[in-house]
N, C-alpha and C. Protein backbone atom coordinates (compact mmCIF):
# COMPACT_ATOMS: atom_id res chain seq x y z
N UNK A 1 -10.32 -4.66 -5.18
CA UNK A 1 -11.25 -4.90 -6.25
C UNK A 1 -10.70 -5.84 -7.31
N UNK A 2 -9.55 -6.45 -7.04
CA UNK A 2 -9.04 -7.73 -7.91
C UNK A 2 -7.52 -7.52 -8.50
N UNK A 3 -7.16 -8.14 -9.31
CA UNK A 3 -6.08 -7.83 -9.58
C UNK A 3 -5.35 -6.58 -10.74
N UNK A 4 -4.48 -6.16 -10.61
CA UNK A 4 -4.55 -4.82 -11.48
C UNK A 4 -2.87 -5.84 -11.94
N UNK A 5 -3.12 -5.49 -13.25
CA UNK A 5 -2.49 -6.52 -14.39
C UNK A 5 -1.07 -5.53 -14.26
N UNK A 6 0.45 -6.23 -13.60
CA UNK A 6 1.70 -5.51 -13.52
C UNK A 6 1.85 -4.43 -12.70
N UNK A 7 0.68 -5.01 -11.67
CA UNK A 7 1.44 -3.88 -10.01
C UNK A 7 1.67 -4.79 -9.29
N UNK A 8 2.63 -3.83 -8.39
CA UNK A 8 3.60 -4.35 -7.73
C UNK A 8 2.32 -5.57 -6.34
N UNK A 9 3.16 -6.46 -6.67
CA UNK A 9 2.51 -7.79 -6.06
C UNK A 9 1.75 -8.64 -7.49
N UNK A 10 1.91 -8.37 -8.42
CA UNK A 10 1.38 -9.19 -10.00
C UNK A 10 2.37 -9.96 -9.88
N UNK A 11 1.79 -11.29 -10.49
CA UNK A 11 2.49 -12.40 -10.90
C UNK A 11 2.83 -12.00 -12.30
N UNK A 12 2.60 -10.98 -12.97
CA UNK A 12 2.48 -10.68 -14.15
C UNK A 12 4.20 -10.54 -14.87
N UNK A 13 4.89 -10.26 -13.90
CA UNK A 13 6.46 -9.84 -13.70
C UNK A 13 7.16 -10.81 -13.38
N UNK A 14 6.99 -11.50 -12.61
CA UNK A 14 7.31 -12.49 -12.29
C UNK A 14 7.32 -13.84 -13.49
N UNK A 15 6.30 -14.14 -13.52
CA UNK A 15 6.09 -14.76 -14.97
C UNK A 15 6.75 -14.51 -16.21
N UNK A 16 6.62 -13.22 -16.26
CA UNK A 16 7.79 -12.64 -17.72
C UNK A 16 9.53 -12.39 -17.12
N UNK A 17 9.74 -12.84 -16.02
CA UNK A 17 11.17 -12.70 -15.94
C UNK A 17 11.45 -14.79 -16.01
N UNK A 18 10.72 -15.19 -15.70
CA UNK A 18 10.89 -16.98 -15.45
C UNK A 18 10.65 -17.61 -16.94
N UNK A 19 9.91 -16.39 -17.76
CA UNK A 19 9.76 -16.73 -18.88
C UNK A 19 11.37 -17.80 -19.90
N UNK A 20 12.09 -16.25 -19.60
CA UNK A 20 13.87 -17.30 -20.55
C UNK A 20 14.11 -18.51 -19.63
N UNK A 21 13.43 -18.96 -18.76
CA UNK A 21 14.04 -19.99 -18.20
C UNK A 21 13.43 -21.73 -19.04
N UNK A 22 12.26 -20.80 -19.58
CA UNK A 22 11.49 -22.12 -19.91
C UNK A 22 10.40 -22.85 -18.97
N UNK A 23 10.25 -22.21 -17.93
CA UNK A 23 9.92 -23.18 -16.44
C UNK A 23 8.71 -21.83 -15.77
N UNK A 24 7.22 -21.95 -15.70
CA UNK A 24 7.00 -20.56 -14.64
C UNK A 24 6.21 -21.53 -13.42
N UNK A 25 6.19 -20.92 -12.30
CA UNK A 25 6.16 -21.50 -10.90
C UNK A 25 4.60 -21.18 -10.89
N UNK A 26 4.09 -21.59 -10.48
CA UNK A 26 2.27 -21.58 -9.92
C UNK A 26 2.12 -22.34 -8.79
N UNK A 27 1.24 -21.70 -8.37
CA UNK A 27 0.92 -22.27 -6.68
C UNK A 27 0.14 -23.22 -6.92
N UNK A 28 -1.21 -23.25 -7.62
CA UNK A 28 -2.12 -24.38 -8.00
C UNK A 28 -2.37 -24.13 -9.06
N UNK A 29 -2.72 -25.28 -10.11
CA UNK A 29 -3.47 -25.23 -11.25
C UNK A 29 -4.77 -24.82 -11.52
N UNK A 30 -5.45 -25.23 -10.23
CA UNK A 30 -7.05 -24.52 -9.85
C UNK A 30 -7.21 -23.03 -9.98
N UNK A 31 -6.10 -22.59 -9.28
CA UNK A 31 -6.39 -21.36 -8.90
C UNK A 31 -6.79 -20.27 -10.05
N UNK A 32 -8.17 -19.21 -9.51
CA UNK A 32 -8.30 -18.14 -10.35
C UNK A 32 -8.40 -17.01 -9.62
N UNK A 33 -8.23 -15.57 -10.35
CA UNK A 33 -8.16 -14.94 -9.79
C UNK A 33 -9.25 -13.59 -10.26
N UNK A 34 -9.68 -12.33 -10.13
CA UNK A 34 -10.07 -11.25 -11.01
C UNK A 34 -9.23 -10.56 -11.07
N UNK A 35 -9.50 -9.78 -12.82
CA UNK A 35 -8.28 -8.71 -12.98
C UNK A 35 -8.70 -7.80 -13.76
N UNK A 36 -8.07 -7.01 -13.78
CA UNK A 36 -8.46 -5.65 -14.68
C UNK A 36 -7.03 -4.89 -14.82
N UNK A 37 -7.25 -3.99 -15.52
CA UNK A 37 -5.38 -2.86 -16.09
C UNK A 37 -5.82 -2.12 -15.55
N UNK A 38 -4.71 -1.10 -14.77
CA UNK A 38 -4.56 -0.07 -14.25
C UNK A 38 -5.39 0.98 -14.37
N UNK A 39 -5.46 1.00 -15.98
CA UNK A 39 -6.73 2.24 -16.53
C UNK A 39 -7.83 1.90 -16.08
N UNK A 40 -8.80 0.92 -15.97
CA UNK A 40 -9.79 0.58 -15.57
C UNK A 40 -10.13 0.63 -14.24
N UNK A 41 -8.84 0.52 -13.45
CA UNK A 41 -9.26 0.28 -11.62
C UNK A 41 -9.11 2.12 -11.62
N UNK A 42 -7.87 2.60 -12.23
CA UNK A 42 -8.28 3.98 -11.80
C UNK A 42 -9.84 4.83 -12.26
N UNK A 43 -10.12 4.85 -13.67
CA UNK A 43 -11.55 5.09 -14.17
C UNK A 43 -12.71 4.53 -13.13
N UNK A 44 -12.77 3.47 -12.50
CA UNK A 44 -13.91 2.69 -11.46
C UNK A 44 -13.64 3.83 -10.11
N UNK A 45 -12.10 4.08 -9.91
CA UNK A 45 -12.16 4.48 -8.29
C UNK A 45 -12.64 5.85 -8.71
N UNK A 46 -12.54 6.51 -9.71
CA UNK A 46 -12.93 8.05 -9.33
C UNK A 46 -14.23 8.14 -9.78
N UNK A 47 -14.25 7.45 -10.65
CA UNK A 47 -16.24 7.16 -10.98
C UNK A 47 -17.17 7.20 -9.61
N UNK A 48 -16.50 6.36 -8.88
CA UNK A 48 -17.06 6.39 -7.15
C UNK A 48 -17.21 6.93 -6.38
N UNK A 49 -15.90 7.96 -6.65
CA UNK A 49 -15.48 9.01 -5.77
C UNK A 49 -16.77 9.94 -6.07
N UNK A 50 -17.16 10.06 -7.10
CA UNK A 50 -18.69 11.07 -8.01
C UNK A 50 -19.45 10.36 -7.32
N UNK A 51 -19.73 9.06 -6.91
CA UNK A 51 -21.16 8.81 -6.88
C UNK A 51 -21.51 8.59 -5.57
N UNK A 52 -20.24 8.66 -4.54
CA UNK A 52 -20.60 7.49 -3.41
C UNK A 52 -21.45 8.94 -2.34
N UNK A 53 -22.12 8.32 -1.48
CA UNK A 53 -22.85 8.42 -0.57
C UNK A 53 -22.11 8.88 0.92
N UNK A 54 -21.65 7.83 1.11
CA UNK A 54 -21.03 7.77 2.25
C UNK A 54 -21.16 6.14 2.89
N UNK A 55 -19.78 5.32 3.35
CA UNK A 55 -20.10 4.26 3.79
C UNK A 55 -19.59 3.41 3.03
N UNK A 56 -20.11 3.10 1.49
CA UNK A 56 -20.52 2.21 0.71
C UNK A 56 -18.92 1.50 0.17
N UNK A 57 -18.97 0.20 -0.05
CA UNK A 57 -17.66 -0.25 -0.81
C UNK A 57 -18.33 -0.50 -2.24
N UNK A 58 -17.81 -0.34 -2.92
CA UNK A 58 -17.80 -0.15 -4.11
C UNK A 58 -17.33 -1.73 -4.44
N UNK A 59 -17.63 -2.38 -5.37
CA UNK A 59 -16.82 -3.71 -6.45
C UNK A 59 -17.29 -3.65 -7.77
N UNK A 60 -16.47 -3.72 -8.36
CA UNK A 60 -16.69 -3.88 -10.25
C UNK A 60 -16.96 -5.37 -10.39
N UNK A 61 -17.98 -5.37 -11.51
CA UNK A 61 -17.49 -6.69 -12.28
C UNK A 61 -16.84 -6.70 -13.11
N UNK A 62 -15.80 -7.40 -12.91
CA UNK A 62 -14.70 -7.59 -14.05
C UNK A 62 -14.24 -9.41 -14.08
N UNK A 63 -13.81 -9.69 -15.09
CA UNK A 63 -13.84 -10.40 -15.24
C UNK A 63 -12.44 -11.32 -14.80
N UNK A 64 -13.09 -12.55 -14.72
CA UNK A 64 -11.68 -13.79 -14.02
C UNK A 64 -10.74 -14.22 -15.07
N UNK A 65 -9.88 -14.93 -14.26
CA UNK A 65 -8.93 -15.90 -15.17
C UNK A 65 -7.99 -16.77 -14.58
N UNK A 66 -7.68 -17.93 -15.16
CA UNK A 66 -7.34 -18.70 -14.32
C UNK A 66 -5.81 -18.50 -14.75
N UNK A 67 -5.01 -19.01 -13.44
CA UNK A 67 -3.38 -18.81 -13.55
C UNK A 67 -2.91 -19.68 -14.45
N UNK A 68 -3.29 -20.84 -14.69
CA UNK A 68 -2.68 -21.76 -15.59
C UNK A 68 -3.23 -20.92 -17.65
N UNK A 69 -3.70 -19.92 -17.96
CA UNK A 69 -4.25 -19.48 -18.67
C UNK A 69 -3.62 -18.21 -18.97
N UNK A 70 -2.89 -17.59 -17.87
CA UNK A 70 -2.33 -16.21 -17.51
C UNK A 70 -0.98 -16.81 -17.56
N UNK A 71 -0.33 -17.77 -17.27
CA UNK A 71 0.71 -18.33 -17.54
C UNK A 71 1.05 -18.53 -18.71
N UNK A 72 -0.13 -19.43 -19.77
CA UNK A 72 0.05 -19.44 -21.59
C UNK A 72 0.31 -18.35 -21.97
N UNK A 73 -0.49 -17.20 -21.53
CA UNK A 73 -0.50 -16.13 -22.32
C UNK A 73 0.91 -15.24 -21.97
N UNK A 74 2.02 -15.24 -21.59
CA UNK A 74 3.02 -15.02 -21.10
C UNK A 74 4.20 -15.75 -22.33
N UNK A 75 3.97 -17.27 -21.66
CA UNK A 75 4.87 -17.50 -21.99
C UNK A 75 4.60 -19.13 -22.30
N UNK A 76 3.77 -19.55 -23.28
CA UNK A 76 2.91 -20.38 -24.39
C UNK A 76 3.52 -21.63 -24.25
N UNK A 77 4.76 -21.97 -24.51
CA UNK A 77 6.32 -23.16 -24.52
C UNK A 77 6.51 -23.33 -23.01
N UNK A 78 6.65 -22.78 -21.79
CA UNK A 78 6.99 -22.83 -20.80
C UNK A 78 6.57 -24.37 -20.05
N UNK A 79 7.32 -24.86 -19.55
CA UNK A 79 6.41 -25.93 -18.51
C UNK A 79 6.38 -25.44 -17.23
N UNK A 80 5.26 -25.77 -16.62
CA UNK A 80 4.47 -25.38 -15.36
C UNK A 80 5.17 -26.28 -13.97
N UNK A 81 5.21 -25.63 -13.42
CA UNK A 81 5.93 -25.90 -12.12
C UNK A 81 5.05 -25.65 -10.74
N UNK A 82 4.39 -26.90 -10.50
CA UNK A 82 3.41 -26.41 -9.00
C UNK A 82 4.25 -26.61 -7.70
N UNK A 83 3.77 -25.85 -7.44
CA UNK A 83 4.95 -25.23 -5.96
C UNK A 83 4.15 -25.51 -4.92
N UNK A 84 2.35 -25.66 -4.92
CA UNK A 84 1.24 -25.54 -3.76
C UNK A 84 1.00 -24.35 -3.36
N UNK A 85 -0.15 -24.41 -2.56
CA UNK A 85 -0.47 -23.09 -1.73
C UNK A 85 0.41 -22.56 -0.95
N UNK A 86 0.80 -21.78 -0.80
CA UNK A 86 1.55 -21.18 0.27
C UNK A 86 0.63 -20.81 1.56
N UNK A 87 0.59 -20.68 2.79
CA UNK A 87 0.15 -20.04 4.05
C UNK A 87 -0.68 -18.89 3.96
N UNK A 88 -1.73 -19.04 4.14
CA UNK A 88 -2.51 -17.72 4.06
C UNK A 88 -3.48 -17.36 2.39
N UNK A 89 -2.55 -18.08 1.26
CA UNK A 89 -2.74 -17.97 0.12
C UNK A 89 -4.63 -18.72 -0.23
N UNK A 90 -5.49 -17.78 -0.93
CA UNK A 90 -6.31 -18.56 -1.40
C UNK A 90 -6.19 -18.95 -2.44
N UNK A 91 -7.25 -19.82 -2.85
CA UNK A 91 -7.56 -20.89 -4.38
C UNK A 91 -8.15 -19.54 -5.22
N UNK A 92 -9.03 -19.01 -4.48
CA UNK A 92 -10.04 -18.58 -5.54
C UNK A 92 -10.46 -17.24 -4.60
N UNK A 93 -10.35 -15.72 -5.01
CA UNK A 93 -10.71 -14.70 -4.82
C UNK A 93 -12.00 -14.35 -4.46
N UNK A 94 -12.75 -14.27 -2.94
CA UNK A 94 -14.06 -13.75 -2.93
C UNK A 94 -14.04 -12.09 -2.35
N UNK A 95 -14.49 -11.62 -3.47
CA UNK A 95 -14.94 -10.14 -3.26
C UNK A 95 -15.81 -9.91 -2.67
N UNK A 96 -17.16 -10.35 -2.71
CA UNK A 96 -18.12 -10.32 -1.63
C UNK A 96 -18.71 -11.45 -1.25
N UNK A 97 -18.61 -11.66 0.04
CA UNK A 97 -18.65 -13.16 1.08
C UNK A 97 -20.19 -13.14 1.02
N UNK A 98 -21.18 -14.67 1.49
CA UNK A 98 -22.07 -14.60 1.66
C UNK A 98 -22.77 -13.67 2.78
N UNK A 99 -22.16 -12.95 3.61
CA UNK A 99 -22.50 -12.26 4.52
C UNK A 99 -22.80 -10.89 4.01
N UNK A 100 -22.09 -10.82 3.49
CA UNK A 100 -21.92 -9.53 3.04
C UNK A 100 -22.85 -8.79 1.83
N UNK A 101 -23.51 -10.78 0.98
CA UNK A 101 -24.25 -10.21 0.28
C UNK A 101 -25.33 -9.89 0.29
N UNK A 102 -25.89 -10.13 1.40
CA UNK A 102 -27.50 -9.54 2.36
C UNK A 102 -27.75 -8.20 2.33
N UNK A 103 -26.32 -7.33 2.55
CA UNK A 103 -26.54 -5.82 2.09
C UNK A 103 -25.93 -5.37 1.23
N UNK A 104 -25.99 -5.88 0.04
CA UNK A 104 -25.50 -5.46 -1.16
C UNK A 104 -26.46 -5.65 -2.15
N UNK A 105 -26.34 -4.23 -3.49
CA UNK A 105 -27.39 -4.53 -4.42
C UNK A 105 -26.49 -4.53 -5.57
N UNK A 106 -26.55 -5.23 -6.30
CA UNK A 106 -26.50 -5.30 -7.73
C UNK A 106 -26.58 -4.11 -8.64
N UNK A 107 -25.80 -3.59 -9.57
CA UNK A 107 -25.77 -2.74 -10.05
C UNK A 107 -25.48 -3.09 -11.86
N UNK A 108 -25.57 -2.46 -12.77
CA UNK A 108 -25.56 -3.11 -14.40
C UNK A 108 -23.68 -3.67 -13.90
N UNK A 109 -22.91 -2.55 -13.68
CA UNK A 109 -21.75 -2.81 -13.86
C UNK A 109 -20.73 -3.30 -12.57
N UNK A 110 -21.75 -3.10 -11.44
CA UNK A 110 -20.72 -2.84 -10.26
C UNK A 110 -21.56 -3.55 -9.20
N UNK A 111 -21.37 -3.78 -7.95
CA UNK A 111 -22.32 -4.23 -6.57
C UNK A 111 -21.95 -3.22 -5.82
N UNK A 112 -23.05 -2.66 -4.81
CA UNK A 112 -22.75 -1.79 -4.19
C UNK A 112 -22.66 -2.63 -2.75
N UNK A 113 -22.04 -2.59 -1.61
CA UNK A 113 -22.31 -2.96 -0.72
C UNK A 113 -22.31 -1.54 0.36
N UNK A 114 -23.81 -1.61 0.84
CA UNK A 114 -24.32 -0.58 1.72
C UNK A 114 -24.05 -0.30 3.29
N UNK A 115 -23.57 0.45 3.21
CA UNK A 115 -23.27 0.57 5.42
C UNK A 115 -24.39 0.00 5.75
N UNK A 116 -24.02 -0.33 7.38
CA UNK A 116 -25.16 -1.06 7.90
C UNK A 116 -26.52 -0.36 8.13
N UNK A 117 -26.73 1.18 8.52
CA UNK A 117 -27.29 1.89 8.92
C UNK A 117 -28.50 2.38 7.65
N UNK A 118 -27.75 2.07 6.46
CA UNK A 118 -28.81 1.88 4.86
C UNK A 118 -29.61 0.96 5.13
N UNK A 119 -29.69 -0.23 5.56
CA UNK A 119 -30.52 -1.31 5.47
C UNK A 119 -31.83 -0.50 5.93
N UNK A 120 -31.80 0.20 7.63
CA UNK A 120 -32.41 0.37 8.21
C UNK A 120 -33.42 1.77 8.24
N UNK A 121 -32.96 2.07 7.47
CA UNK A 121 -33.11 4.05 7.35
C UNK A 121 -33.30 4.05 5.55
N UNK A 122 -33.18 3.31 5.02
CA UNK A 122 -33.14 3.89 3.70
C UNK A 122 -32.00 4.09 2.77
N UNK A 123 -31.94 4.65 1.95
CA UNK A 123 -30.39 5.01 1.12
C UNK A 123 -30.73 5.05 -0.09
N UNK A 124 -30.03 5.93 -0.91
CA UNK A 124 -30.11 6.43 -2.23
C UNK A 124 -30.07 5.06 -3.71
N UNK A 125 -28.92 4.64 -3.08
CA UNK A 125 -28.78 2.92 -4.03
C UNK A 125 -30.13 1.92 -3.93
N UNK A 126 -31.30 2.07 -2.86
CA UNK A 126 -31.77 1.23 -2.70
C UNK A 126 -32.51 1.43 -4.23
N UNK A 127 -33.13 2.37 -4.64
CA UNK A 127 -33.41 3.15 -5.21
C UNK A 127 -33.37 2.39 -7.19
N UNK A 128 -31.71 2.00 -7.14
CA UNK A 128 -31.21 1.55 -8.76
C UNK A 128 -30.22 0.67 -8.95
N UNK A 129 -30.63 -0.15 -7.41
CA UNK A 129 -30.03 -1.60 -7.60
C UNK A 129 -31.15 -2.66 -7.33
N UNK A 130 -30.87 -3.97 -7.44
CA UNK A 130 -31.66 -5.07 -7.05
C UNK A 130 -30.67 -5.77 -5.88
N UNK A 131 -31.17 -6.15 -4.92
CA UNK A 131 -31.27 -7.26 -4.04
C UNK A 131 -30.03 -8.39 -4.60
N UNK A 132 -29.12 -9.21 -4.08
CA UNK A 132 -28.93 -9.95 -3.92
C UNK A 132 -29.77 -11.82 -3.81
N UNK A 133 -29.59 -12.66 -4.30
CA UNK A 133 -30.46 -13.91 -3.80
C UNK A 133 -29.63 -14.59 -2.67
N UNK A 134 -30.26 -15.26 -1.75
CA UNK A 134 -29.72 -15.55 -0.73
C UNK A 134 -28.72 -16.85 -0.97
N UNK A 135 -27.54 -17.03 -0.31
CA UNK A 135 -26.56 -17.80 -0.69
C UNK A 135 -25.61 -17.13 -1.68
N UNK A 136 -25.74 -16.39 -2.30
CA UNK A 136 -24.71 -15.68 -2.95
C UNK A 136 -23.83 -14.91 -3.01
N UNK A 137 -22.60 -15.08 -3.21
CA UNK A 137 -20.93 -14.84 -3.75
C UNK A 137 -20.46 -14.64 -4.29
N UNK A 138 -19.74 -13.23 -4.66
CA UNK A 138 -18.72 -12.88 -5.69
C UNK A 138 -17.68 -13.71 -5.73
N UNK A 139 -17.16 -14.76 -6.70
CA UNK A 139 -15.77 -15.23 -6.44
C UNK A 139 -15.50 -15.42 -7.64
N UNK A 140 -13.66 -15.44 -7.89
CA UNK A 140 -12.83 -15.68 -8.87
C UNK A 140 -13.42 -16.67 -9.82
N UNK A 141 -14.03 -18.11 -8.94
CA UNK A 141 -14.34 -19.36 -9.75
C UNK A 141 -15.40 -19.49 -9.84
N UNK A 142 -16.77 -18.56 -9.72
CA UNK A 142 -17.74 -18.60 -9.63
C UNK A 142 -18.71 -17.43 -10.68
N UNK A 143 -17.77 -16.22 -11.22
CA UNK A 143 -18.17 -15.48 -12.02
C UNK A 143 -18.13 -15.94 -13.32
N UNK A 144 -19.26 -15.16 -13.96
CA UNK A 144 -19.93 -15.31 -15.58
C UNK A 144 -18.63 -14.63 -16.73
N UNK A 145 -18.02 -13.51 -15.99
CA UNK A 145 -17.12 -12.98 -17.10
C UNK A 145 -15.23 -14.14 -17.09
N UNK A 146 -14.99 -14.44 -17.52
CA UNK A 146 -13.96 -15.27 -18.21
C UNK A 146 -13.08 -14.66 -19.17
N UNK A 147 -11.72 -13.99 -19.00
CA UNK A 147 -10.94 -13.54 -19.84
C UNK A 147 -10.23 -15.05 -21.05
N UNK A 148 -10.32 -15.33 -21.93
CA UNK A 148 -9.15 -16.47 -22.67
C UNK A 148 -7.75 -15.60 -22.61
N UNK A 149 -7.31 -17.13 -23.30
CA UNK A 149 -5.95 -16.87 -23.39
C UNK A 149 -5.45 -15.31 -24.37
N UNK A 150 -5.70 -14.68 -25.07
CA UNK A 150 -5.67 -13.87 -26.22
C UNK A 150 -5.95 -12.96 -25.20
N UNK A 151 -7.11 -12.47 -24.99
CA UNK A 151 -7.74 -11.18 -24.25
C UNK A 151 -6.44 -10.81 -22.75
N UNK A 152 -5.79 -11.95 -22.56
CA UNK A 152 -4.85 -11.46 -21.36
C UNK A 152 -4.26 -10.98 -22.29
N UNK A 153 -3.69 -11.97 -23.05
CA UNK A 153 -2.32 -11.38 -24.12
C UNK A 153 -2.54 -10.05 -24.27
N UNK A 154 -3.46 -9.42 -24.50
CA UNK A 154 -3.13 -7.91 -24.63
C UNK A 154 -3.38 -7.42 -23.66
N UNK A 155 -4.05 -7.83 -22.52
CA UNK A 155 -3.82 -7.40 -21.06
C UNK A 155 -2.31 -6.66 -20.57
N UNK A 156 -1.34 -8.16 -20.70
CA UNK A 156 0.03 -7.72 -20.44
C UNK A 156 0.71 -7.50 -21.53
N UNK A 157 0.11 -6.94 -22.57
CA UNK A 157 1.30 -6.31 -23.97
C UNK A 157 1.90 -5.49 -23.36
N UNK A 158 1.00 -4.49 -22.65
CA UNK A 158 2.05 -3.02 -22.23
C UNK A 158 3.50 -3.46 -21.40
N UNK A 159 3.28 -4.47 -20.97
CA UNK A 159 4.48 -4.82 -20.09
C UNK A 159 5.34 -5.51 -20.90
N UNK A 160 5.57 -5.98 -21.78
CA UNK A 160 6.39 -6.85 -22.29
C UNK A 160 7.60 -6.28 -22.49
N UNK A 161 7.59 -5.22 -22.99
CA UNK A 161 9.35 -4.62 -23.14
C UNK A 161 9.65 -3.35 -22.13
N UNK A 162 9.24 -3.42 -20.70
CA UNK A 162 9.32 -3.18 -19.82
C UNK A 162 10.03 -3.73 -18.66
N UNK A 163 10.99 -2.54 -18.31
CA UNK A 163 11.87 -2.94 -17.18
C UNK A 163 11.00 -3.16 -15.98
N UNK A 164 10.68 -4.18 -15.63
CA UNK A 164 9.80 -4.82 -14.43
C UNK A 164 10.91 -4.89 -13.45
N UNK A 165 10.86 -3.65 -12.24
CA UNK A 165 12.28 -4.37 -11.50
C UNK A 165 11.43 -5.31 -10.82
N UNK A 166 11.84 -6.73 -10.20
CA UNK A 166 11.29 -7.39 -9.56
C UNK A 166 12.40 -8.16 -8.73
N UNK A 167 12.25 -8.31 -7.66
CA UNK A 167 13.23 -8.94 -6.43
C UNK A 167 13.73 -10.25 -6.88
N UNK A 168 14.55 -10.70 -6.90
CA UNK A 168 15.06 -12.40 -6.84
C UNK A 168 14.33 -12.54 -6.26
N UNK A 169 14.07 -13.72 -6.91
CA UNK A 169 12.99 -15.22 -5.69
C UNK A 169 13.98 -15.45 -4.82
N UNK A 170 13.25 -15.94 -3.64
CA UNK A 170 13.81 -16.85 -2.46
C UNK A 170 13.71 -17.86 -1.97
């Protein structure tokens, strides 16, 4: 459901250890990603756990941000270092593919995406979501919500005087 701000696999650690160097590494300047804090992905998963049906994936909207933006807010003085994509790595985060959004409804806060067997039989969500429009995609570079530079900043406050163990680069 996107990125959870200082778990393990966050650039969030990484960034604040490259910070004393003066220098932080980014794969692309393009690249964005979604994110949310820990409190929030846990509050969404058990919220679900109450509501779900059976089947259904669950996605929040939460809002994006781009790495070159998540980088300022770290570490403001730093110069940027593009390294490229790595193998496998995307530009831009899609949570729900155009395929996927044919059986999915819209929800105030969340998209539900429905087992296949809802389409056909019915289902409780059909009920207090809307439809999808055709051609449409959840993605990192394509969503309405936009974190700035500031709103991360207190994203990763909790981490700042935190022992982040994090591996040497290689």
């Amino acid at each position: 459901y996107g990125n959870v701000v200082g778990s393990r696999g966050s650039v969030v650690p990484i960034f604040m250890q490259q910070r004393s160097s003066g220098r932080l590494t980014i794969t692309d300047a393009r690249m964005t990603r979604f994110w949310l804090t820990l409190e929030q992905s846990v509050r969404f998963v058990i919220s679900r756990i109450e509501q779900m049906h059976g089947g259904e994936v669950f996605v929040p909207k939460i809002p994006s941000t781009k790495i070159v933006d998540l980088a300022k807010a770290i570490a403001p003085d730093a110069k940027l270092e593009v390294m490229g994509i790595r193998p496998g790595e995307k530009l831009h985060e899609v949570l729900i593919s155009e395929d996927e959004a044919r059986s999915t409804l819209e929800m105030d806060d969340m998209f539900v995406v429905q087992p296949s067997g809802a389409l056909w039989f019915g289902h409780e969500w059909q009920e207090c979501g809307k439809p999808l429009p055709d051609g449409f995609h959840y993605a990192s570079d394509n969503n309405p919500q936009w974190l700035n530079v500031d709103q991360i900043r207190q994203m990763v406050a909790p981490f700042e005087n935190k022992n982040l163990n994090i591996a040497p680069e290689e």
